[in-house]
PDB file of N, CA and C in Angstrom:
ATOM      1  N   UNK A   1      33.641 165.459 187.782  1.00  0.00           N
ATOM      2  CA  UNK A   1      34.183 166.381 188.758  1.00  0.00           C
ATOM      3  C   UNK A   1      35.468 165.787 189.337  1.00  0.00           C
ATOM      4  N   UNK A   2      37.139 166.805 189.415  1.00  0.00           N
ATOM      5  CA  UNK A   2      37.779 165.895 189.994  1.00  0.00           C
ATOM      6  C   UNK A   2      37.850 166.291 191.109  1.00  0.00           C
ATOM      7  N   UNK A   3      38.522 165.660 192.136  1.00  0.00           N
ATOM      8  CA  UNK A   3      38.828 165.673 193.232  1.00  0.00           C
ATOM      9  C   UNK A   3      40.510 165.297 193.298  1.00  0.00           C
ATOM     10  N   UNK A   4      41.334 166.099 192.933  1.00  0.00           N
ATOM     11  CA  UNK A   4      42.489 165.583 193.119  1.00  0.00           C
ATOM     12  C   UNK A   4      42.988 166.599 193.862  1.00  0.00           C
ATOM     13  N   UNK A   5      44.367 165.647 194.859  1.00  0.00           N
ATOM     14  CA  UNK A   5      44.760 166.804 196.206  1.00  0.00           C
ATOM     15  C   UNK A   5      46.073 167.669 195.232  1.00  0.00           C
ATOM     16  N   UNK A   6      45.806 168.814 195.680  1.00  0.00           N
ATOM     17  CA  UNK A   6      47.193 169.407 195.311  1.00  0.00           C
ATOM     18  C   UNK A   6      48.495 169.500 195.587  1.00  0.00           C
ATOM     19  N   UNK A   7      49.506 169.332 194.989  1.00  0.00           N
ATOM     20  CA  UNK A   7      50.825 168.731 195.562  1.00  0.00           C
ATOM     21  C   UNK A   7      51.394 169.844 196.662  1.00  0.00           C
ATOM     22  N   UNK A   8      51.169 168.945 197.534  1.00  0.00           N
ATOM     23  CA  UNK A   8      51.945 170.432 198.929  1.00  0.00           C
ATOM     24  C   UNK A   8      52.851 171.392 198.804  1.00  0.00           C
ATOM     25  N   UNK A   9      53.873 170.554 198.119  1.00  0.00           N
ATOM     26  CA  UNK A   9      55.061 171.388 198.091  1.00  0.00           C
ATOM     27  C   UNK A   9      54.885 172.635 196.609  1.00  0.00           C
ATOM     28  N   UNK A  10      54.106 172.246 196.004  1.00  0.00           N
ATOM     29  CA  UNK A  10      53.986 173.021 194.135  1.00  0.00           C
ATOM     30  C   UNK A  10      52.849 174.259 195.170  1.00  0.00           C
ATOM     31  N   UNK A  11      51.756 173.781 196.168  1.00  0.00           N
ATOM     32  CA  UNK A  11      51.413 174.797 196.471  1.00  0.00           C
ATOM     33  C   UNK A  11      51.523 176.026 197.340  1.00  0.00           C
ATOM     34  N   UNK A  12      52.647 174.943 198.410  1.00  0.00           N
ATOM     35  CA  UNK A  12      53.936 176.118 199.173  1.00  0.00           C
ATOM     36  C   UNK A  12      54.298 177.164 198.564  1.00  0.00           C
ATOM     37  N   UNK A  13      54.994 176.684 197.415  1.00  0.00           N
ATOM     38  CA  UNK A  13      55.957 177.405 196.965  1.00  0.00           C
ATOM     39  C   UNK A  13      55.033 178.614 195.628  1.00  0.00           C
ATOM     40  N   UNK A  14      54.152 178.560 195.372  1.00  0.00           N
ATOM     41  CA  UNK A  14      53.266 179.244 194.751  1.00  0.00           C
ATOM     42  C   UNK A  14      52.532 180.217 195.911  1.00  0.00           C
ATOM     43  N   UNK A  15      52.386 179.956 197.048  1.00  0.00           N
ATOM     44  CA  UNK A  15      52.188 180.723 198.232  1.00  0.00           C
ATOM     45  C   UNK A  15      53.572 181.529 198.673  1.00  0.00           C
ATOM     46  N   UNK A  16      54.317 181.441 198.628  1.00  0.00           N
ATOM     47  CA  UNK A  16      55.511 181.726 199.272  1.00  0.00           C
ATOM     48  C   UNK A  16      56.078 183.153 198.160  1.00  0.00           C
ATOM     49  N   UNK A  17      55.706 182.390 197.142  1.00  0.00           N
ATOM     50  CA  UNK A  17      55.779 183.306 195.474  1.00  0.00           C
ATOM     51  C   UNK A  17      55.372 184.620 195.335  1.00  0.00           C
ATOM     52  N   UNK A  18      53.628 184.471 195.854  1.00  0.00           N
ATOM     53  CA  UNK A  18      53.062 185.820 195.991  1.00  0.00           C
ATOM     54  C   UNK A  18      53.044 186.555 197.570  1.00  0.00           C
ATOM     55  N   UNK A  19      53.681 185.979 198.266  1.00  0.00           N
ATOM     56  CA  UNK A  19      54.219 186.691 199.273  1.00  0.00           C
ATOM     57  C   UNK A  19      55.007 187.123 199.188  1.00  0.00           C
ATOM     58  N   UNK A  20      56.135 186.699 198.492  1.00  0.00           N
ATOM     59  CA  UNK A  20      57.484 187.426 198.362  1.00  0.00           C
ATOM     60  C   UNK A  20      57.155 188.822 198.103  1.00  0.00           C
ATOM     61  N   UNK A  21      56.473 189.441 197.540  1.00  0.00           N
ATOM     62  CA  UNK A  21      56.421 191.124 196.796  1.00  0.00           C
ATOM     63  C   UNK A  21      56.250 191.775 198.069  1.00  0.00           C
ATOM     64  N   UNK A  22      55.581 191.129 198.807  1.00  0.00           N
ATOM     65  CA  UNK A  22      55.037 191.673 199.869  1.00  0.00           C
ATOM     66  C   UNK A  22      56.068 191.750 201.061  1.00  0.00           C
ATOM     67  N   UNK A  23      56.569 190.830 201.141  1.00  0.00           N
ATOM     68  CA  UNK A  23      57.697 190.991 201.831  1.00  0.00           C
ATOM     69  C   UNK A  23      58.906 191.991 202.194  1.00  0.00           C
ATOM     70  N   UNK A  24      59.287 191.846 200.695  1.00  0.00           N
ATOM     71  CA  UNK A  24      60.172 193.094 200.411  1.00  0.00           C
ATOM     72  C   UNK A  24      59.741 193.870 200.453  1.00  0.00           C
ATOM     73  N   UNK A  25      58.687 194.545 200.172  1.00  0.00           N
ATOM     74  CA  UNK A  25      58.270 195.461 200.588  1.00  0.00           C
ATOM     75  C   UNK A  25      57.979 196.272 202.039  1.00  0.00           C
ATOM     76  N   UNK A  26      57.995 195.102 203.061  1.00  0.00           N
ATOM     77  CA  UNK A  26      57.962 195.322 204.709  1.00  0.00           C
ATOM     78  C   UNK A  26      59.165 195.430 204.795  1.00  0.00           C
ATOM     79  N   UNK A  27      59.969 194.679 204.174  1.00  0.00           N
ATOM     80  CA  UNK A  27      61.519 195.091 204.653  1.00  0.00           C
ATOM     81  C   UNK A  27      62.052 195.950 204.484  1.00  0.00           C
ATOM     82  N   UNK A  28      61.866 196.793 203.033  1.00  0.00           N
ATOM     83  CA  UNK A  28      62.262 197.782 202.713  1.00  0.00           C
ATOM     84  C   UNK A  28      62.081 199.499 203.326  1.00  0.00           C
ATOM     85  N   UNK A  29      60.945 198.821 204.152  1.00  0.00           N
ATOM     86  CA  UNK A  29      59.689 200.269 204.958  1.00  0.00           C
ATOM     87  C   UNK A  29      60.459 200.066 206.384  1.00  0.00           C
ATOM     88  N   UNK A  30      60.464 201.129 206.546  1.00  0.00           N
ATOM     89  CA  UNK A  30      60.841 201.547 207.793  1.00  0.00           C
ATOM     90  C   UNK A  30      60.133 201.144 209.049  1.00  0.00           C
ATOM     91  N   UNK A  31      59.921 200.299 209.463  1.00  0.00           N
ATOM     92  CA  UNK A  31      59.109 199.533 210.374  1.00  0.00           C
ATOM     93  C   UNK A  31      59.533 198.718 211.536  1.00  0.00           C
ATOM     94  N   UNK A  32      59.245 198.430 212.849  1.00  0.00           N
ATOM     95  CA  UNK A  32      60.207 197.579 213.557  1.00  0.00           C
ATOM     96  C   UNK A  32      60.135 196.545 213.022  1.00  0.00           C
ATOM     97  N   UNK A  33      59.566 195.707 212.233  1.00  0.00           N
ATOM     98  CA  UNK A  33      59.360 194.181 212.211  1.00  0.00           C
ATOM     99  C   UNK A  33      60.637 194.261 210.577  1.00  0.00           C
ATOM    100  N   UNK A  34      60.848 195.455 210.326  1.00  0.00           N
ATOM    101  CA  UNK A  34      61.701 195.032 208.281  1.00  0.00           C
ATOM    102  C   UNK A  34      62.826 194.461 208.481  1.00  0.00           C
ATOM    103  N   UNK A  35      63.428 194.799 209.713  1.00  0.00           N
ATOM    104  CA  UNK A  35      64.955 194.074 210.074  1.00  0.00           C
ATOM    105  C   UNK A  35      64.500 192.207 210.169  1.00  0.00           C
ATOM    106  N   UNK A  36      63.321 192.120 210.790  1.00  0.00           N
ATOM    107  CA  UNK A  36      63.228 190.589 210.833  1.00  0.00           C
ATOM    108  C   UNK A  36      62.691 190.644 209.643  1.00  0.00           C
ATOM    109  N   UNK A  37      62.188 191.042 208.873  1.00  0.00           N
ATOM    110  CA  UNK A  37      61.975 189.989 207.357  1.00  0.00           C
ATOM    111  C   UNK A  37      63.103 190.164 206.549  1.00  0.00           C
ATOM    112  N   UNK A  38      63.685 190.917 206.769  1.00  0.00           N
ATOM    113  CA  UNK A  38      64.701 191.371 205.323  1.00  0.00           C
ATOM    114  C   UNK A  38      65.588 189.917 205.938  1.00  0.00           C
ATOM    115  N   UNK A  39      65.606 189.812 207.518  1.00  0.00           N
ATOM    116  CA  UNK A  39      66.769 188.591 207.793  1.00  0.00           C
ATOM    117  C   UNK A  39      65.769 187.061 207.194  1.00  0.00           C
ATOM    118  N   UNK A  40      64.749 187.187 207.191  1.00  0.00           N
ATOM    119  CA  UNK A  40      63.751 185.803 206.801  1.00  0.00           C
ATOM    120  C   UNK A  40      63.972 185.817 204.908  1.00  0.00           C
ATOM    121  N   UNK A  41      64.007 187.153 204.703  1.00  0.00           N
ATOM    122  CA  UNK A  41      64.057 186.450 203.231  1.00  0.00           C
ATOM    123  C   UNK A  41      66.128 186.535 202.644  1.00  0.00           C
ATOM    124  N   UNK A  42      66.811 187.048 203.550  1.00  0.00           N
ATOM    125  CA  UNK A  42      68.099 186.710 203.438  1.00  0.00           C
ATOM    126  C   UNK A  42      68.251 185.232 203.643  1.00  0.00           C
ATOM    127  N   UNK A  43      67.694 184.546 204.339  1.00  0.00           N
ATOM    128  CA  UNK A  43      67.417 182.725 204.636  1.00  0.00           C
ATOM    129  C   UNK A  43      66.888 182.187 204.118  1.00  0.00           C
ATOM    130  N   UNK A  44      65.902 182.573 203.131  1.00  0.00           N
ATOM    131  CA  UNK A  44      64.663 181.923 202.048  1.00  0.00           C
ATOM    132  C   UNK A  44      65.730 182.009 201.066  1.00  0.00           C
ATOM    133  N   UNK A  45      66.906 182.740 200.873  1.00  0.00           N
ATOM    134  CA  UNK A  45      67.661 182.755 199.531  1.00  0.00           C
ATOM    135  C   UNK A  45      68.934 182.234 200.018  1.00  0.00           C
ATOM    136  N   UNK A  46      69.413 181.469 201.177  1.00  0.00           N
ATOM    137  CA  UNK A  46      70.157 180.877 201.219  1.00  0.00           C
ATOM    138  C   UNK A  46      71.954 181.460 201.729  1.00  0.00           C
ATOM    139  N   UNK A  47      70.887 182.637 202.331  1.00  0.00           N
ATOM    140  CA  UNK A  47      72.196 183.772 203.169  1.00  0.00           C
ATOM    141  C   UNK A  47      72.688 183.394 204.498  1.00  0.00           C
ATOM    142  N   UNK A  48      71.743 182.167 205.137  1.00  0.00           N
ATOM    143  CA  UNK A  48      72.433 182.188 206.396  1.00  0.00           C
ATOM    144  C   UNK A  48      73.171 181.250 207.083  1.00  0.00           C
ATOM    145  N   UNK A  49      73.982 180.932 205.313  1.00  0.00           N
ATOM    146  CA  UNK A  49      74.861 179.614 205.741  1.00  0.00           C
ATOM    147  C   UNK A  49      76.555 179.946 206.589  1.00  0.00           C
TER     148      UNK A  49
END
């Protein structure tokens, strides 16, 4: 049986992965909160330099 830890960052970013669909998708919907994600994933891609 192993017990080995999973690498934090390989499992961030595999979390972050299948959130993304979801995301865009709130942003895209007419909602009060789509203006703040559409600006969170404009910064996850390196827009808010």
């Amino acid at each position: 049986m192993s017990t080995k830890t999973p690498d934090p960052e390989t499992e961030a970013r595999e979390t972050v992965e299948e959130k993304q669909d979801l995301f865009e998708r709130i942003a895209e919907a007419d909602l009060p909160i789509s203006d703040d994600i559409e600006r969170v994933l404009e910064l996850v891609d390196g827009g808010g330099e």
